[in-house]
C-alpha atoms as a PDB file:
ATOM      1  CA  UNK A   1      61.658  67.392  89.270  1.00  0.00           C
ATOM      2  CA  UNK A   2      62.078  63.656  88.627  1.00  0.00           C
ATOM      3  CA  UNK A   3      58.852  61.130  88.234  1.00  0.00           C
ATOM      4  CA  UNK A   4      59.290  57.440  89.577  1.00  0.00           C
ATOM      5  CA  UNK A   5      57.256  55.340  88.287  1.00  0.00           C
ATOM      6  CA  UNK A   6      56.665  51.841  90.072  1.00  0.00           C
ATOM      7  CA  UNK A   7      54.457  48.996  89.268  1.00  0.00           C
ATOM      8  CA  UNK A   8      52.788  46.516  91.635  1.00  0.00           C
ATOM      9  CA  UNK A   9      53.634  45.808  95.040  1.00  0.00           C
ATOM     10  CA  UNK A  10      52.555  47.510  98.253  1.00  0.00           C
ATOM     11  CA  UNK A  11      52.418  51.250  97.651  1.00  0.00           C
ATOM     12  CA  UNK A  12      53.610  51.896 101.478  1.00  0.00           C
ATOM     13  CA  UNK A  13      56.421  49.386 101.169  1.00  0.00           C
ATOM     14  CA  UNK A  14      57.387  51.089  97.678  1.00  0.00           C
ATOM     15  CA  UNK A  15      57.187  54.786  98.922  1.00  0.00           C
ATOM     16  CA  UNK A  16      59.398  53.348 101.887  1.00  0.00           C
ATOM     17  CA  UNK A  17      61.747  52.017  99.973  1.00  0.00           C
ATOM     18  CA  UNK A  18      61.995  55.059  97.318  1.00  0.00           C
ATOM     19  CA  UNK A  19      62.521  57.098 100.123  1.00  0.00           C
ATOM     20  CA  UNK A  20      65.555  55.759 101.583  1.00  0.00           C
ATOM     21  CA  UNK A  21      67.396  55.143  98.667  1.00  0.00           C
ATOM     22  CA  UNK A  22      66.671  58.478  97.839  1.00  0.00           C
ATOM     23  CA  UNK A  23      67.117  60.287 101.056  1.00  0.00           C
ATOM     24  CA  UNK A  24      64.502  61.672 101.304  1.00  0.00           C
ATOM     25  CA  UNK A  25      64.096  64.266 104.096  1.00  0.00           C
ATOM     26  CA  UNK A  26      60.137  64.904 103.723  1.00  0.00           C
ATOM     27  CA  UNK A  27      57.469  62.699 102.426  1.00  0.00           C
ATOM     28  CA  UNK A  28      54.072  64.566 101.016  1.00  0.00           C
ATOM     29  CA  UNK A  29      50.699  62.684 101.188  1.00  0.00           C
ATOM     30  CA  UNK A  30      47.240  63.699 100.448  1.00  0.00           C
ATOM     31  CA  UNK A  31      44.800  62.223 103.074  1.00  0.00           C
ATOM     32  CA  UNK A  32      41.371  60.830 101.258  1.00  0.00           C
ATOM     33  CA  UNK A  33      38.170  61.253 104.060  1.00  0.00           C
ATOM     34  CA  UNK A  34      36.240  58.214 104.832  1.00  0.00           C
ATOM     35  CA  UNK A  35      32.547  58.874 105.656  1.00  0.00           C
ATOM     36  CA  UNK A  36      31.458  57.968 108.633  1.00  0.00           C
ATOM     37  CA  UNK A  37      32.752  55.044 110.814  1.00  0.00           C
ATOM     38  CA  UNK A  38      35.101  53.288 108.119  1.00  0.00           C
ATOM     39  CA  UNK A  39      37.873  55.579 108.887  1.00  0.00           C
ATOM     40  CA  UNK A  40      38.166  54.026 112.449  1.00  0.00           C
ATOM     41  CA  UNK A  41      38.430  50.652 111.048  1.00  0.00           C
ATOM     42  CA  UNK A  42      39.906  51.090 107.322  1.00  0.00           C
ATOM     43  CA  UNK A  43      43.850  51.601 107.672  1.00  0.00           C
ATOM     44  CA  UNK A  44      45.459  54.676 105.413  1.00  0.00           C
ATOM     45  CA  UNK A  45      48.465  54.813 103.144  1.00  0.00           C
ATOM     46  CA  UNK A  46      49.045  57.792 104.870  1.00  0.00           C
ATOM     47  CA  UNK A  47      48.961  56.701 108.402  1.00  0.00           C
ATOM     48  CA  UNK A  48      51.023  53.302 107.257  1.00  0.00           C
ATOM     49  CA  UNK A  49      53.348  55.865 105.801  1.00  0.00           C
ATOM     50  CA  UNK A  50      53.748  57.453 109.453  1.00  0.00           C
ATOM     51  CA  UNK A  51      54.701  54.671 111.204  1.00  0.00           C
ATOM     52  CA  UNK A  52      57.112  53.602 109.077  1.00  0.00           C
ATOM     53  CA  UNK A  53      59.402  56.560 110.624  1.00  0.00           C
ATOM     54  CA  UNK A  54      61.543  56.767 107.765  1.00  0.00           C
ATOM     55  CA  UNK A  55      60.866  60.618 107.319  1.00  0.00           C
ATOM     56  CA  UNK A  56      58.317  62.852 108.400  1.00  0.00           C
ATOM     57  CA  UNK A  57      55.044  63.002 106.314  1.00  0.00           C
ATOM     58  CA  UNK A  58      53.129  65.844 105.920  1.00  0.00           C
ATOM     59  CA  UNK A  59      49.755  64.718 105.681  1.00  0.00           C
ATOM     60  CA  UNK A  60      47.346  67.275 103.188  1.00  0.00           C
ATOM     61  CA  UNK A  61      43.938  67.456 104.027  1.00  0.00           C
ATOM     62  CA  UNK A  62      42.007  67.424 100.986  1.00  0.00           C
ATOM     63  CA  UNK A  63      40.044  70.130 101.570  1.00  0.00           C
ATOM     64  CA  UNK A  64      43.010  72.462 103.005  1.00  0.00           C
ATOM     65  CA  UNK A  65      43.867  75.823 101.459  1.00  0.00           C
ATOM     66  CA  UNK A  66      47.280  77.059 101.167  1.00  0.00           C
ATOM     67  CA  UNK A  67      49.112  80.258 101.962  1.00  0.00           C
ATOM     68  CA  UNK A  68      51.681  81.701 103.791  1.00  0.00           C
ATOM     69  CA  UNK A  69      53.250  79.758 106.797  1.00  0.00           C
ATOM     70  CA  UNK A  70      52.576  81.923 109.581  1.00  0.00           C
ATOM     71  CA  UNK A  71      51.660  80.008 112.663  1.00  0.00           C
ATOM     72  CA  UNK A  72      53.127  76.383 113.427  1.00  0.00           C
ATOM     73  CA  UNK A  73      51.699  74.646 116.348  1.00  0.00           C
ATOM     74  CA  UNK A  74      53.606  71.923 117.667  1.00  0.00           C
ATOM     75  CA  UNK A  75      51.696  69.492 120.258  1.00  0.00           C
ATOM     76  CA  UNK A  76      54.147  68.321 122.987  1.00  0.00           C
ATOM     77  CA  UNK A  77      52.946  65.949 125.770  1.00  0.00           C
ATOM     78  CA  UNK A  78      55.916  67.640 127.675  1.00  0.00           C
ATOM     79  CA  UNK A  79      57.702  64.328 128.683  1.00  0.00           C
ATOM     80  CA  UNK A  80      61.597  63.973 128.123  1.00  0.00           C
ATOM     81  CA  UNK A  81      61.599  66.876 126.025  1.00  0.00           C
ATOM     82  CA  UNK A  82      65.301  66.888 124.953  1.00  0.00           C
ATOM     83  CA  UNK A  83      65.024  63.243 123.726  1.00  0.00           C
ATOM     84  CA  UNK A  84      61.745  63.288 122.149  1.00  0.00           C
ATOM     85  CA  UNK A  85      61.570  66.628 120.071  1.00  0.00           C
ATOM     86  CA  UNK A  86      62.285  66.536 116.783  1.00  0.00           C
ATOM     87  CA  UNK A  87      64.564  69.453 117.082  1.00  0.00           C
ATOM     88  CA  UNK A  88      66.412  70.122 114.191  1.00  0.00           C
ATOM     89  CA  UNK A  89      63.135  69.657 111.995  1.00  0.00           C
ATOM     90  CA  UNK A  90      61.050  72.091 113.489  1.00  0.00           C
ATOM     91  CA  UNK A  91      64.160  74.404 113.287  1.00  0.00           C
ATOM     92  CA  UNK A  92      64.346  73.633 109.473  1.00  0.00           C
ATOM     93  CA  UNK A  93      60.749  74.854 109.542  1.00  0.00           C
ATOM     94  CA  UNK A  94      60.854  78.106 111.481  1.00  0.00           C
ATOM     95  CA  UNK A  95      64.509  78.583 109.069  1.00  0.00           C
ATOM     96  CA  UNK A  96      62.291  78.434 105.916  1.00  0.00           C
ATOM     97  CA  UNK A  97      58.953  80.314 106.967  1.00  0.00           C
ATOM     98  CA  UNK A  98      59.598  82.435 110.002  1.00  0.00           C
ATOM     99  CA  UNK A  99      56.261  81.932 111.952  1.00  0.00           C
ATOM    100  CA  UNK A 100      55.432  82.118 115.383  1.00  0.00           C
ATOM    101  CA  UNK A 101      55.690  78.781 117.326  1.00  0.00           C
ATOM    102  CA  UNK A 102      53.015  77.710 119.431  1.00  0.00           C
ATOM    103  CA  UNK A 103      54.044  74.937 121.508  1.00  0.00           C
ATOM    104  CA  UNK A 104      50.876  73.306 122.967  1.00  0.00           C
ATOM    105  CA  UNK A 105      50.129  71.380 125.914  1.00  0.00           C
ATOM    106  CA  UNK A 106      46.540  69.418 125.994  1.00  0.00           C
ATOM    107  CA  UNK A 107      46.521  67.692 129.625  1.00  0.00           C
ATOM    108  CA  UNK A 108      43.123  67.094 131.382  1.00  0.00           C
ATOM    109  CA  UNK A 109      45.241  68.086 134.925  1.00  0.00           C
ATOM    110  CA  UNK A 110      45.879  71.367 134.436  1.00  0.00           C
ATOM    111  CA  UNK A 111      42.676  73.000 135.649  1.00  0.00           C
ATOM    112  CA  UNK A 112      44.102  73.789 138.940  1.00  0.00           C
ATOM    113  CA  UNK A 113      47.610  74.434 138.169  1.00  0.00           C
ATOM    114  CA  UNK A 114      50.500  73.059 135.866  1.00  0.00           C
ATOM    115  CA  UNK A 115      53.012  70.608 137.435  1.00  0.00           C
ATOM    116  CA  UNK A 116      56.359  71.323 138.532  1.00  0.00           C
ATOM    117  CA  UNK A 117      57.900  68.804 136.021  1.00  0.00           C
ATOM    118  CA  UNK A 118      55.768  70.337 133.079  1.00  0.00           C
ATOM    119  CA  UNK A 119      57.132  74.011 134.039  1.00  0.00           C
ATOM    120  CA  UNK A 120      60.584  72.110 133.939  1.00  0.00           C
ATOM    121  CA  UNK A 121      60.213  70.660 130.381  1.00  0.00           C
ATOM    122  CA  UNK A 122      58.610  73.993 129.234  1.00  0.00           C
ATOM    123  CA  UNK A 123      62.189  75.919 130.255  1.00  0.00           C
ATOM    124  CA  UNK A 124      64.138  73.262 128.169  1.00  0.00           C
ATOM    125  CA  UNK A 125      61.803  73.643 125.248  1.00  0.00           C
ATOM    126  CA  UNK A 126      62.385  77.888 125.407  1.00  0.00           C
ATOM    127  CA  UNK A 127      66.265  76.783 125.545  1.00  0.00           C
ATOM    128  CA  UNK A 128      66.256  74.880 122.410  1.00  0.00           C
ATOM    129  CA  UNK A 129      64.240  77.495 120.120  1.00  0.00           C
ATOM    130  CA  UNK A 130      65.358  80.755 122.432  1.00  0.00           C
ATOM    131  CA  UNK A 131      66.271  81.908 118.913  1.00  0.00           C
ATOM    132  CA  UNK A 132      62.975  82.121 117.592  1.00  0.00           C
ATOM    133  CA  UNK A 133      59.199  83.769 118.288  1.00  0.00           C
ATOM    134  CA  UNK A 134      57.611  81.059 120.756  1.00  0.00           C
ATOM    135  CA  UNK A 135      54.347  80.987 122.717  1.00  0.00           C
ATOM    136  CA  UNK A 136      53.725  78.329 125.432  1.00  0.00           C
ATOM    137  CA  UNK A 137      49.738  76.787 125.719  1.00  0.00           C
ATOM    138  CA  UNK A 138      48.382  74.515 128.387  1.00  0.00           C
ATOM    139  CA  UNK A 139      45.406  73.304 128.139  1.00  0.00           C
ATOM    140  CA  UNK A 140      43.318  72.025 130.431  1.00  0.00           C
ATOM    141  CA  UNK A 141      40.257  69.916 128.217  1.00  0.00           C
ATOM    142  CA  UNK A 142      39.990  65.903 127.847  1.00  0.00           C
ATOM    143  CA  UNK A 143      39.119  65.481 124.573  1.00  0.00           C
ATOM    144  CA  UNK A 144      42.741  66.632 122.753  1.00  0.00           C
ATOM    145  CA  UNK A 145      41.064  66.872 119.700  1.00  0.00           C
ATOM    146  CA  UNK A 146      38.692  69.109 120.285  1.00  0.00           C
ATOM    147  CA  UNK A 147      41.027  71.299 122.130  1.00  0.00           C
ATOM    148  CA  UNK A 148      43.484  70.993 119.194  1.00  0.00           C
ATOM    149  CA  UNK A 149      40.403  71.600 116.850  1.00  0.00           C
ATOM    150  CA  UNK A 150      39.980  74.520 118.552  1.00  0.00           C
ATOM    151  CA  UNK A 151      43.547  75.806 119.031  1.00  0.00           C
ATOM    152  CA  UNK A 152      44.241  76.349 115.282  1.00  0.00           C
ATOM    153  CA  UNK A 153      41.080  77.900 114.589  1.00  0.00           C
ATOM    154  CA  UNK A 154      41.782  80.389 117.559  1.00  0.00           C
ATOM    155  CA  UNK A 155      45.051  80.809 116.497  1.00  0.00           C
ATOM    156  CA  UNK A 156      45.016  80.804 112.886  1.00  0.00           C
ATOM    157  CA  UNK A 157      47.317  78.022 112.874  1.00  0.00           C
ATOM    158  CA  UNK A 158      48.469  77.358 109.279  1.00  0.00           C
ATOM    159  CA  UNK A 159      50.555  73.628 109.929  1.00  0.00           C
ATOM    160  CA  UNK A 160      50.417  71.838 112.612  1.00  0.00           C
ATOM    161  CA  UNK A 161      53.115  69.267 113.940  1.00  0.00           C
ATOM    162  CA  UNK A 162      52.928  66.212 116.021  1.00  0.00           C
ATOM    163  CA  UNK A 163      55.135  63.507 117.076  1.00  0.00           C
ATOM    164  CA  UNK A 164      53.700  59.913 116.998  1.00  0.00           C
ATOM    165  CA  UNK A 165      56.224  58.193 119.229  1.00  0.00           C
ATOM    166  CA  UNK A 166      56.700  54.239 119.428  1.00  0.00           C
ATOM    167  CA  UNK A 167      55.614  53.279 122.866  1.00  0.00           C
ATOM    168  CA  UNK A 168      57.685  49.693 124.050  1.00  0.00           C
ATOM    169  CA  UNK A 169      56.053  48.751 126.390  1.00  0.00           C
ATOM    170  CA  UNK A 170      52.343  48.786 124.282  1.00  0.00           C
ATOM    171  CA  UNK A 171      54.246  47.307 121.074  1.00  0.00           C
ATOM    172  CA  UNK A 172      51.938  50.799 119.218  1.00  0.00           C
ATOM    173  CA  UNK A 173      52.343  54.145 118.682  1.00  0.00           C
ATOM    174  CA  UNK A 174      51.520  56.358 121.933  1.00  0.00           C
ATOM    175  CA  UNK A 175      49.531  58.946 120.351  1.00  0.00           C
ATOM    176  CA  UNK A 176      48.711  57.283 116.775  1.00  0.00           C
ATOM    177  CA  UNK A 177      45.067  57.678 118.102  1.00  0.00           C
ATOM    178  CA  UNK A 178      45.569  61.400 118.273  1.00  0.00           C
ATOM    179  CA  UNK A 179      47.086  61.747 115.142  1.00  0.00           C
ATOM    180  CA  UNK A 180      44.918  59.793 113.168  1.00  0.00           C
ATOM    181  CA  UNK A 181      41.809  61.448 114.290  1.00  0.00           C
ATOM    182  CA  UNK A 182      43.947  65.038 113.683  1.00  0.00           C
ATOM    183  CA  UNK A 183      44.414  63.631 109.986  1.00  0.00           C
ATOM    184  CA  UNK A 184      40.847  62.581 109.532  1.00  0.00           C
ATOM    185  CA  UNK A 185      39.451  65.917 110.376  1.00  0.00           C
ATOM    186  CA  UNK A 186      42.108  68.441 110.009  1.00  0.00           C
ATOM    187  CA  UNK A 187      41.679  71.187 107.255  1.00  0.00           C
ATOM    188  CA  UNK A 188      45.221  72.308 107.533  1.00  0.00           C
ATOM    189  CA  UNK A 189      48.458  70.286 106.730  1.00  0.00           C
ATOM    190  CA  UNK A 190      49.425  68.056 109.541  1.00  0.00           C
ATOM    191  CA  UNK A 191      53.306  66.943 109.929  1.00  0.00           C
ATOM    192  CA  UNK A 192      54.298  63.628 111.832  1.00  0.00           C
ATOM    193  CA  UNK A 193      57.593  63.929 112.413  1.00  0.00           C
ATOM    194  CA  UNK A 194      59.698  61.333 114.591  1.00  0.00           C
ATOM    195  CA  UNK A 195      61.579  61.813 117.559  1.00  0.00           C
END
């Protein structure tokens, strides 16, 4: 293990830059809870660390208890799967831990019935991990994360993963909302990893 050890500066910008010049395929943070409100307007290291999309971070709640990996949920909005899956990531994941993949679906719509293009997207997403144990969840709630909240107690879910994509035509992160409020109140480890 190696210590770096830098002084001054912006910690996100240093962490940024240690990171590529060390290659650095995962970046750890700790996430510190803000009490009440101030976490909706106070900006985190953590979250700043995210949207950098250097690597992925895997965000540790600071109250989260660690075991064995043996349930990763992955939250998909099921759009443009093949281009905005990080793939070869959650691969390296199942590789080192085995679990069972729960690829889950939070869409107020689906009370009725799931959409022809979502049943599409879901038979390209049992393509690219056919080789591994996968479960498919839609769910049909507004508030994602409550549903999510719920999910990984239901399921056990040890680490969850989510991808906070860059949307162009906003100039923001489509689902930083999501994945902020996941890192605020999440007791398990959360990992943002890019598209």
């Amino acid at each position: 293990m190696e210590c770096e050890n830098e002084m001054g500066g912006d910690l996100v910008q240093n962490l940024a830059r240690l990171s590529q010049t060390r290659t650095a395929t995962l970046i750890a943070m700790g996430m510190t809870g803000h009490s009440g409100l101030s976490h909706i307007f106070m900006g985190s290291n953590t979250l700043k660390m995210v949207e950098h999309s250097i690597a992925p971070v895997m965000i540790i709640p600071p109250d989260a208890t660690f075991g064995d990996i043996k349930n990763v949920a992955f939250a998909s909005d099921f759009q443009d799967v093949e281009n905005t899956t990080p793939t070869a990531f959650i691969i390296s994941v199942l590789e080192m831990f085995n679990p069972m993949l729960h690829i889950v679906n939070v869409n107020s719509k689906f009370y009725i019935a799931i959409p022809e293009e979502h049943r599409h997207e879901k038979e390209k997403l049992k393509e690219m991990f056919k080789d591994y144990k996968t479960e498919f969840y839609f769910i049909g709630m507004f508030d994602f994360h409550e549903a999510m909240d719920n999910f990984i107690r239901d399921y056990n879910i040890d680490l969850l993963i989510t991808v906070p994509r860059y949307h162009k035509a906003i100039g923001a992160l489509f689902n930083s909302t999501h994945t902020k409020k996941l890192a605020y109140h999440s007791h398990i480890p959360l990992l943002a990893a890019h598209q």
